[in-house]
Protein backbone atom coordinates (compact mmCIF):
# COMPACT_ATOMS: atom_id res chain seq x y z
CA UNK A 1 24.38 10.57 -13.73
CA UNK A 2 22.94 7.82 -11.53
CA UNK A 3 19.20 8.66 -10.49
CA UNK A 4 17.44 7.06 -7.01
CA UNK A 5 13.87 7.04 -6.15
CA UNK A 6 13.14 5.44 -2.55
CA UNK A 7 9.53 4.90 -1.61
CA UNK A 8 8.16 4.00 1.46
CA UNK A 9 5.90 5.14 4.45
CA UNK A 10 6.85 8.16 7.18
CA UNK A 11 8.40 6.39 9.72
CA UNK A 12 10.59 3.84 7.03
CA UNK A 13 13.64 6.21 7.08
CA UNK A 14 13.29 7.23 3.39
CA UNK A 15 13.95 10.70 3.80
CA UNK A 16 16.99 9.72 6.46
CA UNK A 17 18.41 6.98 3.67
CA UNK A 18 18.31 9.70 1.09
CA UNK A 19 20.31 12.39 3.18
CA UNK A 20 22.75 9.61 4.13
CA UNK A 21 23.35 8.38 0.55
CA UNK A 22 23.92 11.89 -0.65
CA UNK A 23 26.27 12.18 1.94
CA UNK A 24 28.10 9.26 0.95
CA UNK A 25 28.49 10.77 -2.55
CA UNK A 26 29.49 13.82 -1.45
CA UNK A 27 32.65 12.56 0.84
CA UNK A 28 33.76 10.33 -1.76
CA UNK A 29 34.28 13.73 -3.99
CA UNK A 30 31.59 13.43 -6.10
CA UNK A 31 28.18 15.68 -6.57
CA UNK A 32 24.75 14.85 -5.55
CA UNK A 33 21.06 16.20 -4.64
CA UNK A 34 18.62 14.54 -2.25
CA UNK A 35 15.59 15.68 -1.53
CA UNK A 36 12.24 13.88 -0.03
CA UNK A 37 8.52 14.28 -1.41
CA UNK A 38 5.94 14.40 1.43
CA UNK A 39 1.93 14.42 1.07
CA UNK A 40 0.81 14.86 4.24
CA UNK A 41 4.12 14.78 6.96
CA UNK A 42 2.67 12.16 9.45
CA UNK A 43 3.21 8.48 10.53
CA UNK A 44 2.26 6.27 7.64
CA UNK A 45 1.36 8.65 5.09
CA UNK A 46 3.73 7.87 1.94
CA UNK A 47 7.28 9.36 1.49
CA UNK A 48 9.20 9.75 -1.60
CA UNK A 49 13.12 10.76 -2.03
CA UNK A 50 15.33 11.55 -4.95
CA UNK A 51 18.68 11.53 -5.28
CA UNK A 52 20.94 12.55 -8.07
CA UNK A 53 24.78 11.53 -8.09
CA UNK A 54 27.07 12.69 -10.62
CA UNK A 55 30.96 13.71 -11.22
CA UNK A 56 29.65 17.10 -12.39
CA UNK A 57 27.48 19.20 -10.90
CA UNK A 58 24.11 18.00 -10.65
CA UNK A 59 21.71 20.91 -12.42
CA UNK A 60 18.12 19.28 -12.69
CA UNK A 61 15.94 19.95 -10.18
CA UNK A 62 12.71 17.52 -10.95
CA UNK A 63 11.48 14.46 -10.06
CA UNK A 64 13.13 11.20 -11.09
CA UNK A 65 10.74 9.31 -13.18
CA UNK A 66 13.09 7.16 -15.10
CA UNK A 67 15.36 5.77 -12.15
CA UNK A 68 18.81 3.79 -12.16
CA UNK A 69 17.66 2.43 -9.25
CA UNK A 70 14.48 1.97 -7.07
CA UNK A 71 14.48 1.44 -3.24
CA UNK A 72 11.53 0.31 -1.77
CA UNK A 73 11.71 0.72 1.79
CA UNK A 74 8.30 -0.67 3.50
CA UNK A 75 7.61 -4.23 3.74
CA UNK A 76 4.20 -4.02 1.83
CA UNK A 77 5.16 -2.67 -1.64
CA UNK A 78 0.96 -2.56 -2.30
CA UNK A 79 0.96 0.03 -0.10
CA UNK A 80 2.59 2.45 -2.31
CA UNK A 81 1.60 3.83 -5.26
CA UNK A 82 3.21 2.63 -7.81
CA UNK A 83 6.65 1.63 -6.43
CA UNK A 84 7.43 -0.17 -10.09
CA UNK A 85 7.14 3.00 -12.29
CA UNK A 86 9.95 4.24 -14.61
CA UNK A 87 12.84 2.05 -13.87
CA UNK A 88 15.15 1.70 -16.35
CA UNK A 89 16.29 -1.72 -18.27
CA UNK A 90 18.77 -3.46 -16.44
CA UNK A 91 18.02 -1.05 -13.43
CA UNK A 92 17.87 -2.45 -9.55
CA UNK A 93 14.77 -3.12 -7.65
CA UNK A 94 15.76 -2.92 -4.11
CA UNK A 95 12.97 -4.28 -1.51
CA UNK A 96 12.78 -6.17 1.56
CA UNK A 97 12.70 -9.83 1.63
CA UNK A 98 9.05 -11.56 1.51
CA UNK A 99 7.56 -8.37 0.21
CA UNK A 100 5.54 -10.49 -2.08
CA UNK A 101 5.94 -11.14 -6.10
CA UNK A 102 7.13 -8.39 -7.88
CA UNK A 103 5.65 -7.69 -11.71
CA UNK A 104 8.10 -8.72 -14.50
CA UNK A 105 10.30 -6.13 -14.86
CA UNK A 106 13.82 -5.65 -16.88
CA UNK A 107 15.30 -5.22 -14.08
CA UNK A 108 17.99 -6.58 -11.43
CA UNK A 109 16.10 -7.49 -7.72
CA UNK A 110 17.42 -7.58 -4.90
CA UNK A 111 16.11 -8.85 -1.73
CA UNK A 112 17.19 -7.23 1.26
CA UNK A 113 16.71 -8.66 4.89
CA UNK A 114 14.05 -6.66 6.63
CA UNK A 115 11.56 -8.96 9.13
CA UNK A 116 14.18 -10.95 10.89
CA UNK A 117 16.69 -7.93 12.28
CA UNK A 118 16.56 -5.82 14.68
CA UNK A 119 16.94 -1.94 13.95
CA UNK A 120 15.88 0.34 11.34
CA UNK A 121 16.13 -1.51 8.52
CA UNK A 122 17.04 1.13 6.05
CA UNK A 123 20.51 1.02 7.44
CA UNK A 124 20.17 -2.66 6.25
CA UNK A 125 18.90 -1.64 3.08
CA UNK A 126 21.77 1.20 2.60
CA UNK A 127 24.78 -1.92 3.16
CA UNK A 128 23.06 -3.78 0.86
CA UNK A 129 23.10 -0.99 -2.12
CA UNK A 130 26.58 -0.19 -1.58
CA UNK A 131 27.51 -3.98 -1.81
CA UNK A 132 25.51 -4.65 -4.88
CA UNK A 133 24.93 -1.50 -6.88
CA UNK A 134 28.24 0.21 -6.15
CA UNK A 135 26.43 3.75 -6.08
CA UNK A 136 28.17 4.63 -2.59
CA UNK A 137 30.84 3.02 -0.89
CA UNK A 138 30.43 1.21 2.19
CA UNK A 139 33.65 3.09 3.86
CA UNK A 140 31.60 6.48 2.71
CA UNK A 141 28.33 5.35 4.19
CA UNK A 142 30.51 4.17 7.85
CA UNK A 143 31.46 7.55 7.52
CA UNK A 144 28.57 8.98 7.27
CA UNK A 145 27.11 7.10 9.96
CA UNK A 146 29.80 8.29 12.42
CA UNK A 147 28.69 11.54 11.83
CA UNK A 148 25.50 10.51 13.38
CA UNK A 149 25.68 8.18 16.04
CA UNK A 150 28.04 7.40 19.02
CA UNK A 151 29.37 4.24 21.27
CA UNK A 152 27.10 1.35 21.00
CA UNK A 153 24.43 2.59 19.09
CA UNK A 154 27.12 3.43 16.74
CA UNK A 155 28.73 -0.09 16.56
CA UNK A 156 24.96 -1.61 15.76
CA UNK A 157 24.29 0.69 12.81
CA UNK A 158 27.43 -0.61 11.66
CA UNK A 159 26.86 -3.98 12.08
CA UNK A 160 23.62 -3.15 10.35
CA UNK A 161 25.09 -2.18 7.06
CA UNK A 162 27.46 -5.10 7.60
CA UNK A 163 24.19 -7.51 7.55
CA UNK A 164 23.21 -5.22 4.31
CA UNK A 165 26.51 -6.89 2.78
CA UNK A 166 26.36 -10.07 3.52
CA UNK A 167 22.78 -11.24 3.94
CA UNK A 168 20.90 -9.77 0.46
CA UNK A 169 20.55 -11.73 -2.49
CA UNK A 170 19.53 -11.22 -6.03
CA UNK A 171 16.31 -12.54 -6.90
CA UNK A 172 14.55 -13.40 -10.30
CA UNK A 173 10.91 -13.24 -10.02
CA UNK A 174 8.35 -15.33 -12.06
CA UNK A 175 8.62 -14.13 -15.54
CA UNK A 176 11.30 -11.72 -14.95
CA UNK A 177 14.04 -11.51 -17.64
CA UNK A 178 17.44 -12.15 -16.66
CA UNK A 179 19.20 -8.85 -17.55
């Protein structure tokens, strides 16, 4: 079973990314949960989203506190409380480019274009997790997308998870191991 926590802030497109990954899973014939964690449900106030994928059928219904991967979806990772928890060695730290020095971690990073394009960068973030971490296809998550949005707007989202392909990197931060 592969296990995602996103974090970010309402208005990031945490709760969207999660739904849209989950849907990915789901049309390439495999099983998956998604759900988002809410304090307060306003603009700013900090979101949380699970998502389970699995060949079988994905049982546990908790939190994920010990993920494969971690997606940090707002710029400012300070702003979240405690973004770094739980991952797992050799896991992927997801985050947006220039969101300052991450603490060493046994983990994989992987900096994600967020400042410099226009449009909601967690389509950005979602190319760049297929390309990288495998978890989804990109095919699935066009899919998915066309399920959502029509004409133009439709070809930008897709160019956005293009840019998710081809424009993040993996990162080593200061005193990070090399996994």
């Amino acid at each position: 079973m592969i296990e995602i926590r996103l974090q970010g802030l309402g208005g990031d497109g945490v709760a969207k990314a999660a739904e849209w990954i989950g849907k990915a899973a789901l049309l390439e014939g495999r099983q998956a949960q998604s759900f988002p964690f809410f304090g307060t449900e306003i603009r700013g106030a900090q979101v949380t989203a699970f998502i389970r994928i699995d060949d079988r059928p994905v049982r546990v219904r908790s939190f994920i506190y010990h993920p494969d991967i971690v997606g940090i979806l707002h710029r400012d990772p300070r702003k979240l409380e405690d973004p770094w928890a739980g991952i797992k060695e050799g896991g992927w730290v997801i985050l947006a480019r220039g969101a300052g020095e991450p603490p060493p971690l046994p983990a994989r990073f992987l900096s994600v274009p967020a400042g410099k394009v226009q449009g909601p960068w967690n389509v950005i973030f979602l190319g760049a997790l297929a390309a990288w971490t495998g978890v989804v296809s990109l095919p699935a998550l066009g899919e998915v997308m066309r399920g959502h949005f029509l004409g133009e707007e439709l070809q930008k989202i897709l160019g956005l998870l293009e840019t998710g392909v081809r424009e993040s990197e993996e990162v080593f931060p200061f005193g990070a191991s090399v996994v």
